[in-house]
PDB file of N, CA and C in Angstrom:
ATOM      1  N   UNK A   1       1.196  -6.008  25.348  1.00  0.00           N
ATOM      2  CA  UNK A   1       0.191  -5.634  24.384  1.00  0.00           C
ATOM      3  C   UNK A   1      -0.430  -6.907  23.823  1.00  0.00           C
ATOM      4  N   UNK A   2      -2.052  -6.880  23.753  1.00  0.00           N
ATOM      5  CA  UNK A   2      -2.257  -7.865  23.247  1.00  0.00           C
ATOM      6  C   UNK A   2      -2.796  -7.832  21.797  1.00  0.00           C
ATOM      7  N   UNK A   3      -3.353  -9.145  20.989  1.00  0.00           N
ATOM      8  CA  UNK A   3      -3.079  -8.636  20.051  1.00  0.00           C
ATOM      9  C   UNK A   3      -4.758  -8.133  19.139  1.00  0.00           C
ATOM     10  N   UNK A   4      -5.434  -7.930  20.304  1.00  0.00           N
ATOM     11  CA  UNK A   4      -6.859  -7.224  20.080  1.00  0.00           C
ATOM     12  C   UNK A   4      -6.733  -5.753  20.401  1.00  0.00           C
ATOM     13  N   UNK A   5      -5.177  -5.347  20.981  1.00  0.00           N
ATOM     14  CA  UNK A   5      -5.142  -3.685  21.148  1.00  0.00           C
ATOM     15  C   UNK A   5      -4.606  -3.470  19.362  1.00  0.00           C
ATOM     16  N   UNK A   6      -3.872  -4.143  18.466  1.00  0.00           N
ATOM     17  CA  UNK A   6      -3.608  -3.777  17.302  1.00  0.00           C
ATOM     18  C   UNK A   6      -4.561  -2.990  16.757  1.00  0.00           C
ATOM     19  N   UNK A   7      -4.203  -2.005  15.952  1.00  0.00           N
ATOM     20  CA  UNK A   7      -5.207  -1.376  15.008  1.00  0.00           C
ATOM     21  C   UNK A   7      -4.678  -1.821  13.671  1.00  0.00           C
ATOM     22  N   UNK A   8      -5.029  -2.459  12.843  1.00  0.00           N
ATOM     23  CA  UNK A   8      -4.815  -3.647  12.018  1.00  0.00           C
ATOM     24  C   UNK A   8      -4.607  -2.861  10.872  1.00  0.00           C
ATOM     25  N   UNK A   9      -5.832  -1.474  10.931  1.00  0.00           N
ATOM     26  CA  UNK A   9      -6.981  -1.113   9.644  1.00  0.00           C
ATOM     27  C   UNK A   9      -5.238   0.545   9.865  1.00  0.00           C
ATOM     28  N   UNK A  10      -4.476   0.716  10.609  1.00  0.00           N
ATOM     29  CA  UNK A  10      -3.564   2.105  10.915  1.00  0.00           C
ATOM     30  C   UNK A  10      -2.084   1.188  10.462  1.00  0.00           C
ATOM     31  N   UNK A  11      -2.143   0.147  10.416  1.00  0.00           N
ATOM     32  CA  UNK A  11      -1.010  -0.590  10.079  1.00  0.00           C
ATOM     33  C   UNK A  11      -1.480  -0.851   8.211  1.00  0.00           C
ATOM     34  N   UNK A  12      -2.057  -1.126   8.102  1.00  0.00           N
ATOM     35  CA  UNK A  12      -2.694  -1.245   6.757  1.00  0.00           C
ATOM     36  C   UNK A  12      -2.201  -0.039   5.901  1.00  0.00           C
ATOM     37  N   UNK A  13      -2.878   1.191   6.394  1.00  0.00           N
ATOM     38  CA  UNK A  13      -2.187   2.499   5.863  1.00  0.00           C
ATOM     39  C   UNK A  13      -0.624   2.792   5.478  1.00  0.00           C
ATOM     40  N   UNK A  14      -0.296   2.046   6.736  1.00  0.00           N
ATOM     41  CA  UNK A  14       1.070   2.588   6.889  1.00  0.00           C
ATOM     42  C   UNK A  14       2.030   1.645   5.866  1.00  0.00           C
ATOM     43  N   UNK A  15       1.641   0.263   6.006  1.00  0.00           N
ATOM     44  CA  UNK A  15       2.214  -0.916   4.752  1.00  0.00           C
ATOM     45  C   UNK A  15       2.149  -0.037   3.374  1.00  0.00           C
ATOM     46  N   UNK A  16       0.813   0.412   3.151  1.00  0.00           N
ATOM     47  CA  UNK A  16       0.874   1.135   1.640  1.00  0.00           C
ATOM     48  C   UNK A  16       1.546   2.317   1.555  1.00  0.00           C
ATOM     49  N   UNK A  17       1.617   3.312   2.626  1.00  0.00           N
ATOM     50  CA  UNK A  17       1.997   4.750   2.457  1.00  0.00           C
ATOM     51  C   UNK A  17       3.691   4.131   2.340  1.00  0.00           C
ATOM     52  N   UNK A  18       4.385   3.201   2.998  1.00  0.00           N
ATOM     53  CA  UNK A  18       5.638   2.923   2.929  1.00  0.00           C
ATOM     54  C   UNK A  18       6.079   2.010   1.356  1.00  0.00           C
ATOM     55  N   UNK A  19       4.658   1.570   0.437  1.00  0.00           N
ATOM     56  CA  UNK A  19       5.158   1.072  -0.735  1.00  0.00           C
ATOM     57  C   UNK A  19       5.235   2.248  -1.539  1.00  0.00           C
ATOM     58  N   UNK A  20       4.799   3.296  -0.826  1.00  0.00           N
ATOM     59  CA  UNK A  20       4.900   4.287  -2.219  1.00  0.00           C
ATOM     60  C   UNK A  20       6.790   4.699  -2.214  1.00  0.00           C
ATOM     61  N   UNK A  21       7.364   4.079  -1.382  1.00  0.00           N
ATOM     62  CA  UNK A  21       9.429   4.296  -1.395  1.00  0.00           C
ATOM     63  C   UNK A  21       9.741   3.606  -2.735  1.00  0.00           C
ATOM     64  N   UNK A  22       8.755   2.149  -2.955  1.00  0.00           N
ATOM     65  CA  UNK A  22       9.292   1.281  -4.058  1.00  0.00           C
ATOM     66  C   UNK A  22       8.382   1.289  -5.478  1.00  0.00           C
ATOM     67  N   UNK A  23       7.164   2.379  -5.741  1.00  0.00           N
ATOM     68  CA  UNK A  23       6.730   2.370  -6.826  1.00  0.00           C
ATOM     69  C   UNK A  23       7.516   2.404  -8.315  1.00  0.00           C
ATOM     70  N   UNK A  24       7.623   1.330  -8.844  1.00  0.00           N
ATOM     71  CA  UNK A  24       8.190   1.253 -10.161  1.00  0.00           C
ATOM     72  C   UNK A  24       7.195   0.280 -11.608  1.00  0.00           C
ATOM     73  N   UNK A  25       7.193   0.844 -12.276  1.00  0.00           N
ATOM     74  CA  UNK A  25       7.154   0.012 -13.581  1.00  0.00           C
ATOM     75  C   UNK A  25       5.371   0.628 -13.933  1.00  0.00           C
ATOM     76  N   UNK A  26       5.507   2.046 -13.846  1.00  0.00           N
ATOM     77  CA  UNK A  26       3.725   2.444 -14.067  1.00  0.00           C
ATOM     78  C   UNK A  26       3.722   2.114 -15.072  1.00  0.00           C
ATOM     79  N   UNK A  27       1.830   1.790 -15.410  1.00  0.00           N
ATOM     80  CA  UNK A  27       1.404   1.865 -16.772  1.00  0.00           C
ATOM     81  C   UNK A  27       0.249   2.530 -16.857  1.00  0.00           C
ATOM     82  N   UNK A  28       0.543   3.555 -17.759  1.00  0.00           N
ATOM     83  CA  UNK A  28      -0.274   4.479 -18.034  1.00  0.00           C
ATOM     84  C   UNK A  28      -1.343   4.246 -18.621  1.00  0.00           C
ATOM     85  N   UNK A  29      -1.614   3.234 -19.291  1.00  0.00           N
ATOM     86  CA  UNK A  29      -3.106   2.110 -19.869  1.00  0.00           C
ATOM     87  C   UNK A  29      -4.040   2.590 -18.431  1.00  0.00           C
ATOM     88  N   UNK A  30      -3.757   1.688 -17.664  1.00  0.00           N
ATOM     89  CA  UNK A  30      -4.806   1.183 -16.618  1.00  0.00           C
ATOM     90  C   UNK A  30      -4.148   2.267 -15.540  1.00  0.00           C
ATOM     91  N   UNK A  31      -3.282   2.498 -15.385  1.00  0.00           N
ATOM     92  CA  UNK A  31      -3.186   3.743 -13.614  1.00  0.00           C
ATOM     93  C   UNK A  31      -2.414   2.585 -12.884  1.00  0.00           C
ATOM     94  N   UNK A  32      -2.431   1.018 -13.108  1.00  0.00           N
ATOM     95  CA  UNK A  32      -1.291   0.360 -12.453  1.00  0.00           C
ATOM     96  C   UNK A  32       0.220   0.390 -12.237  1.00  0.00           C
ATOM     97  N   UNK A  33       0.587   0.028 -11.190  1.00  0.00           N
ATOM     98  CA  UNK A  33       2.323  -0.083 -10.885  1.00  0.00           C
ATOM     99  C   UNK A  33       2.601  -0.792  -9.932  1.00  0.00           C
ATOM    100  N   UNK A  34       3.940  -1.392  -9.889  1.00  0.00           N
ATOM    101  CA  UNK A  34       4.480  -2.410  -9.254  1.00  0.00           C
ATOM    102  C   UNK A  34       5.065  -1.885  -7.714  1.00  0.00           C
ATOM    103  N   UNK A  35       5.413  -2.384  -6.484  1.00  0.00           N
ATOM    104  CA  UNK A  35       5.834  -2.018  -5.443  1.00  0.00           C
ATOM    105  C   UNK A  35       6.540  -3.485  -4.820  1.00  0.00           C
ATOM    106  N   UNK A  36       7.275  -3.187  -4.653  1.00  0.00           N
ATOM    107  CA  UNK A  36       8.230  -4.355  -3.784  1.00  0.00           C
ATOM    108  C   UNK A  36       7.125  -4.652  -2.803  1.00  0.00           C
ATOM    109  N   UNK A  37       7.401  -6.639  -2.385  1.00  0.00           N
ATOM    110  CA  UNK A  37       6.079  -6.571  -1.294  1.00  0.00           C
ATOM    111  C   UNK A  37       6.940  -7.409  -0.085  1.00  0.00           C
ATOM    112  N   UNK A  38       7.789  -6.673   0.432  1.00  0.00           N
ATOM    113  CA  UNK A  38       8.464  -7.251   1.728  1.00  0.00           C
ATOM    114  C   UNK A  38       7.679  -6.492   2.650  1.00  0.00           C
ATOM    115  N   UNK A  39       6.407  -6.895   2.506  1.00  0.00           N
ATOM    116  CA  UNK A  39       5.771  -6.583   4.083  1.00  0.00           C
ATOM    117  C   UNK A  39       5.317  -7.682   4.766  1.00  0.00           C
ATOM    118  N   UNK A  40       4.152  -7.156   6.089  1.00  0.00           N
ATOM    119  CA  UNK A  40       3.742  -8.688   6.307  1.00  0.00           C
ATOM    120  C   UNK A  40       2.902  -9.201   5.493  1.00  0.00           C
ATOM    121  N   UNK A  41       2.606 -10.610   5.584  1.00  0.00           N
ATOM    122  CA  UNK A  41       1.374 -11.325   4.441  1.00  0.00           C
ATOM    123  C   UNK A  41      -0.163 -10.561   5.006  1.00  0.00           C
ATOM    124  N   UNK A  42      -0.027 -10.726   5.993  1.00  0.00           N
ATOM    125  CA  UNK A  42      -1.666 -10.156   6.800  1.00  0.00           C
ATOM    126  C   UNK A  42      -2.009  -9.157   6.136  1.00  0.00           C
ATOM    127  N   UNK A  43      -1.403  -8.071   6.438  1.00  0.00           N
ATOM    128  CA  UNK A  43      -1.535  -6.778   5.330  1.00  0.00           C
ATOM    129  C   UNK A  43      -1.719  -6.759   4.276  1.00  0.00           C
ATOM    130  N   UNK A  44      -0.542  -7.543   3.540  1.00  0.00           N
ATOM    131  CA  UNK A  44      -0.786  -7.733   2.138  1.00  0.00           C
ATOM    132  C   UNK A  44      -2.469  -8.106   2.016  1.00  0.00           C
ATOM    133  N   UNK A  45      -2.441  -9.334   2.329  1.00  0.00           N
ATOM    134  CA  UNK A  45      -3.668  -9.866   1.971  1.00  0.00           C
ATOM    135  C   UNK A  45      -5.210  -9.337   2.220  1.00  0.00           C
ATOM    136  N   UNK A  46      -4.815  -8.261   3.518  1.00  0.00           N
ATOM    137  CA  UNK A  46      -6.299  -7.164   3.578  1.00  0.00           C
ATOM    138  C   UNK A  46      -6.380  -5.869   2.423  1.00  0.00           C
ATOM    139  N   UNK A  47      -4.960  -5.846   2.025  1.00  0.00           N
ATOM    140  CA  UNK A  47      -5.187  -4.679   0.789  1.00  0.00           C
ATOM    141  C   UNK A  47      -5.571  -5.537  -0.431  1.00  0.00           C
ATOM    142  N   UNK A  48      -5.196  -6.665  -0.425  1.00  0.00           N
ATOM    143  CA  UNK A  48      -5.933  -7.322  -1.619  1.00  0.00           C
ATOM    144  C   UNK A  48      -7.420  -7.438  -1.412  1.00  0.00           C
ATOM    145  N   UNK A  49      -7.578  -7.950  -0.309  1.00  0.00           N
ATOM    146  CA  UNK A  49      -9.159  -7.699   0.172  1.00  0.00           C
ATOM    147  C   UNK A  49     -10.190  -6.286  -0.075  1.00  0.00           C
ATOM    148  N   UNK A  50      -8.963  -5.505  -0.122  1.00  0.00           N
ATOM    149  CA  UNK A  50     -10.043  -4.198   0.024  1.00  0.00           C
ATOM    150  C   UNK A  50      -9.354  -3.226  -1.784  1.00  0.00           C
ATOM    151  N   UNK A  51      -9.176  -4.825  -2.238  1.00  0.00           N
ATOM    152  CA  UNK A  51      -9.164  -3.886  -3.660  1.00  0.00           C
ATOM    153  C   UNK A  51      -7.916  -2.925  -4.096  1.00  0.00           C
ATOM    154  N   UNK A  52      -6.804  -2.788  -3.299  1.00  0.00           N
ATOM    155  CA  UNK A  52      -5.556  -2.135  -3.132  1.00  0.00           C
ATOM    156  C   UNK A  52      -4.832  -2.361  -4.465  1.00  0.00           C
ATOM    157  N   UNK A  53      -4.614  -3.620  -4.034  1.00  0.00           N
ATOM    158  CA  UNK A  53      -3.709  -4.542  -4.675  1.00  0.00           C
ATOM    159  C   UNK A  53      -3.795  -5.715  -5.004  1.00  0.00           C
ATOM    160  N   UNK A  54      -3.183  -6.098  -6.287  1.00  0.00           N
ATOM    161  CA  UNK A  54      -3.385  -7.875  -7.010  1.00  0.00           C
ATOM    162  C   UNK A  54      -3.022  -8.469  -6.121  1.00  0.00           C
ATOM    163  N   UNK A  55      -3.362 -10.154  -6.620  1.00  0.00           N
ATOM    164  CA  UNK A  55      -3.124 -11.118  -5.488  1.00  0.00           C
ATOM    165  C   UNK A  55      -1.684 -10.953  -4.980  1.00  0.00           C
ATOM    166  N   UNK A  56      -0.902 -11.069  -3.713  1.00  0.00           N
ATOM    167  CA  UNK A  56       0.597 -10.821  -3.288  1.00  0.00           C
ATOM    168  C   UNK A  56       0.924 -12.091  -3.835  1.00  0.00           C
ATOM    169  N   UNK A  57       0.225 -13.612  -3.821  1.00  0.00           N
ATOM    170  CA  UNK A  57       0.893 -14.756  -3.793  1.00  0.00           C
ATOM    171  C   UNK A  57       1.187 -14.868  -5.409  1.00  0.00           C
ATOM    172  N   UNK A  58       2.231 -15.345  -5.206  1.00  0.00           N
ATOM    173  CA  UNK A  58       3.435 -16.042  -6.341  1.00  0.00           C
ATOM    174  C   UNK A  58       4.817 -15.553  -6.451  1.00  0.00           C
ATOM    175  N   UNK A  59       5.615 -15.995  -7.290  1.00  0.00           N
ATOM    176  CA  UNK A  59       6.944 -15.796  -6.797  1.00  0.00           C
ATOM    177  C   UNK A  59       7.635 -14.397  -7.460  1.00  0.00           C
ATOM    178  N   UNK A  60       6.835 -13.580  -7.944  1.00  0.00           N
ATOM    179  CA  UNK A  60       7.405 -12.260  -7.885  1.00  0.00           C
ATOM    180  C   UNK A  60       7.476 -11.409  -6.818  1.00  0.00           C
ATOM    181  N   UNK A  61       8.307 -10.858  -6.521  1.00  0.00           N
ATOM    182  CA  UNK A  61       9.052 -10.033  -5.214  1.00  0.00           C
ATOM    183  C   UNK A  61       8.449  -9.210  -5.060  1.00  0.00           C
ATOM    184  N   UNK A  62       7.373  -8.649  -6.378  1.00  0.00           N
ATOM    185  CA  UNK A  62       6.610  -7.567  -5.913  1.00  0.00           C
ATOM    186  C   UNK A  62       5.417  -7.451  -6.343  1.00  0.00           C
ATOM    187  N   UNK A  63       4.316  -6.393  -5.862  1.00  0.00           N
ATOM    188  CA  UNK A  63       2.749  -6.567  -6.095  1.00  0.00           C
ATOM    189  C   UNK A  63       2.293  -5.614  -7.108  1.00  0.00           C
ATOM    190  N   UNK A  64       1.684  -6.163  -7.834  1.00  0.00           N
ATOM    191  CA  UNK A  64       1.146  -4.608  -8.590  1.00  0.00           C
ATOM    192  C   UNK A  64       0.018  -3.948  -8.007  1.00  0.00           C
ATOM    193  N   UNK A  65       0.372  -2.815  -8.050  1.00  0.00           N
ATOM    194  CA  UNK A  65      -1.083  -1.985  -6.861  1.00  0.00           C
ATOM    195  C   UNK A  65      -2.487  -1.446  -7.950  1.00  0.00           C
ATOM    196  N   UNK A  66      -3.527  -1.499  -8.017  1.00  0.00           N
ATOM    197  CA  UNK A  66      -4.534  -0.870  -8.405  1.00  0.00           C
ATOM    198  C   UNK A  66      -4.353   0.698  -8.699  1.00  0.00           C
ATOM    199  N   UNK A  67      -5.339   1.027  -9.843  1.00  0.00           N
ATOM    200  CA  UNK A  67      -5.139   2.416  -9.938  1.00  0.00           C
ATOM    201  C   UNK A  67      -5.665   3.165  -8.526  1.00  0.00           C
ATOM    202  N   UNK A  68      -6.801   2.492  -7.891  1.00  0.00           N
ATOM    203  CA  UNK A  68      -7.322   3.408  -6.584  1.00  0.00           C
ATOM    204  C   UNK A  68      -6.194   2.729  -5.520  1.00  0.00           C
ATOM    205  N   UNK A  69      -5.679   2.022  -5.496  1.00  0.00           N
ATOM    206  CA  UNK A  69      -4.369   1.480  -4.811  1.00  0.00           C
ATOM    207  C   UNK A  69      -3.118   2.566  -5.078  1.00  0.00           C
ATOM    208  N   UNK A  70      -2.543   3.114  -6.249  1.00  0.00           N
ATOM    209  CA  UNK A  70      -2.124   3.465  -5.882  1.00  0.00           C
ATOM    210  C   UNK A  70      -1.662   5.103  -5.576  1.00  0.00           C
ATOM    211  N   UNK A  71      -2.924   5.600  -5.639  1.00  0.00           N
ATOM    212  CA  UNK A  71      -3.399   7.183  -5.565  1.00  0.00           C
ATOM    213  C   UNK A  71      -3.788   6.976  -4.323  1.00  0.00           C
ATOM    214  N   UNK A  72      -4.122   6.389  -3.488  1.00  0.00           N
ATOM    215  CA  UNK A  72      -4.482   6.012  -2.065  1.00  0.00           C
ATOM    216  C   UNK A  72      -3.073   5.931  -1.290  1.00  0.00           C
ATOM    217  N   UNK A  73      -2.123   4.980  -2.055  1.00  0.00           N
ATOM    218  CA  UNK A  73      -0.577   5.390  -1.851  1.00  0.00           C
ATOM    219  C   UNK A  73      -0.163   6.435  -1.680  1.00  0.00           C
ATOM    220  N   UNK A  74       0.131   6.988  -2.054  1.00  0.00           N
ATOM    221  CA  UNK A  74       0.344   8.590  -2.473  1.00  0.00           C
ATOM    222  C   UNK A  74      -0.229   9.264  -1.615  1.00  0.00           C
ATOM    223  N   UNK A  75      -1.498   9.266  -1.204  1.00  0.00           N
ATOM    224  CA  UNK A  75      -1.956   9.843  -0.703  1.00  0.00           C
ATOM    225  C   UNK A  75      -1.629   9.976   0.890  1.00  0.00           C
ATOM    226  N   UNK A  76      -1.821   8.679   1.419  1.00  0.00           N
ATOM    227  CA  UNK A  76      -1.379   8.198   2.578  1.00  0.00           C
ATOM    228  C   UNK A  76       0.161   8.922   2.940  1.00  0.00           C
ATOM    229  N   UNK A  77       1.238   8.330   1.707  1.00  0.00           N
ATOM    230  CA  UNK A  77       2.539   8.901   2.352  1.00  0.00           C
ATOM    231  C   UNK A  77       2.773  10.501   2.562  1.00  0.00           C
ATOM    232  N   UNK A  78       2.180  11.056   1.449  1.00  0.00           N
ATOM    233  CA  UNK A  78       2.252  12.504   2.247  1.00  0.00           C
ATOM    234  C   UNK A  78       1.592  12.686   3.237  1.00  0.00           C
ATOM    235  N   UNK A  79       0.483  12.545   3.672  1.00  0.00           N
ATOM    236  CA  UNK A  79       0.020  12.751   5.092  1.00  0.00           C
ATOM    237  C   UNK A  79       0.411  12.227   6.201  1.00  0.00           C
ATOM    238  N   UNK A  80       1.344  11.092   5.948  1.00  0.00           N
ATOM    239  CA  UNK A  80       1.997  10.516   6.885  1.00  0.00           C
ATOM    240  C   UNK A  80       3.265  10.787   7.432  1.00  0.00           C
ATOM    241  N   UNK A  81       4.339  11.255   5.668  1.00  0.00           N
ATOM    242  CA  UNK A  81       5.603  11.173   6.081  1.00  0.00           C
ATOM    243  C   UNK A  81       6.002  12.334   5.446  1.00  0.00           C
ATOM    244  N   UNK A  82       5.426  13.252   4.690  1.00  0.00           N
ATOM    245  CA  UNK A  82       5.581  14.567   4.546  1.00  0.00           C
ATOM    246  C   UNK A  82       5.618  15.730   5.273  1.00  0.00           C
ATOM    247  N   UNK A  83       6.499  16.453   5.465  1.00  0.00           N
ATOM    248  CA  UNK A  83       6.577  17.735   6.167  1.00  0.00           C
ATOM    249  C   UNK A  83       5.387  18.897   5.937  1.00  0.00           C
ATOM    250  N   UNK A  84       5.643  18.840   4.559  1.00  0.00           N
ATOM    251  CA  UNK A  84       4.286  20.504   3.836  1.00  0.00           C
ATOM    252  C   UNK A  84       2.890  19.167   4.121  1.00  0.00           C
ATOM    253  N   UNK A  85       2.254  18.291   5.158  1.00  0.00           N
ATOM    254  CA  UNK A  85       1.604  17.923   4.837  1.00  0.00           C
ATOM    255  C   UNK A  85       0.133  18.279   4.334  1.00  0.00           C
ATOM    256  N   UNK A  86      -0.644  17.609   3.069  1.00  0.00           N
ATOM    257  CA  UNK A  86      -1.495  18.138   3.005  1.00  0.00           C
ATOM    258  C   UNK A  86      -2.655  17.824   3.831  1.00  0.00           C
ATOM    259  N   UNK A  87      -3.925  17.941   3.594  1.00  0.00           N
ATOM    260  CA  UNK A  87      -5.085  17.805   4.131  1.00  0.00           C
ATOM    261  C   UNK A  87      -5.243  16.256   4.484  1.00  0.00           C
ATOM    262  N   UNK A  88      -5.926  16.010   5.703  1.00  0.00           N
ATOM    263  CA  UNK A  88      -5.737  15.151   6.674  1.00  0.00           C
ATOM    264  C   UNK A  88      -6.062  14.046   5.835  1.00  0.00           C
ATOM    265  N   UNK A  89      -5.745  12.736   5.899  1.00  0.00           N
ATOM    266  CA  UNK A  89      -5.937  11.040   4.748  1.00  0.00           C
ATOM    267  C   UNK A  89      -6.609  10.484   5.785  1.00  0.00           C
TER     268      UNK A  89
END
């Protein structure tokens, strides 16, 4: 496989639908919350790109996700890893 067969933008999904396992520390102010960020940096850094999530870099272990970050979360993992899934993400 090379690495122009990747779908970059289906791995992207899947990095966030799998932070919704570690959502902790909401704040109900702004719709923000924290997610452990042991993924890859690439990812990380295209969901920061596309507004997901705060910058990944510095030495906290984890990212805080955007309010449309992380209802997009949510969203993703049930359509992904839910059984009753709902309507297609």
């Amino acid at each position: 496989m090379e690495e122009r067969d990747i779908d970059t933008d289906r791995i992207d999904e899947a990095v966030l639908a799998l932070m919704f396992l570690t959502l902790h520390d909401l704040d109900r102010m702004s719709g923000t919350c924290r997610a452990w960020k042991s993924f890859d940096w690439g990812a990380l850094g295209r969901l920061y790109e596309q507004g997901l999530i705060h910058d990944p870099v510095g030495k906290a272990k984890s990212v805080v996700l955007t309010s449309a970050g992380r209802q997009r979360c949510e969203q993703l993992f049930q359509g992904l890893f839910c059984t009753s899934r709902k309507p297609s993400v």
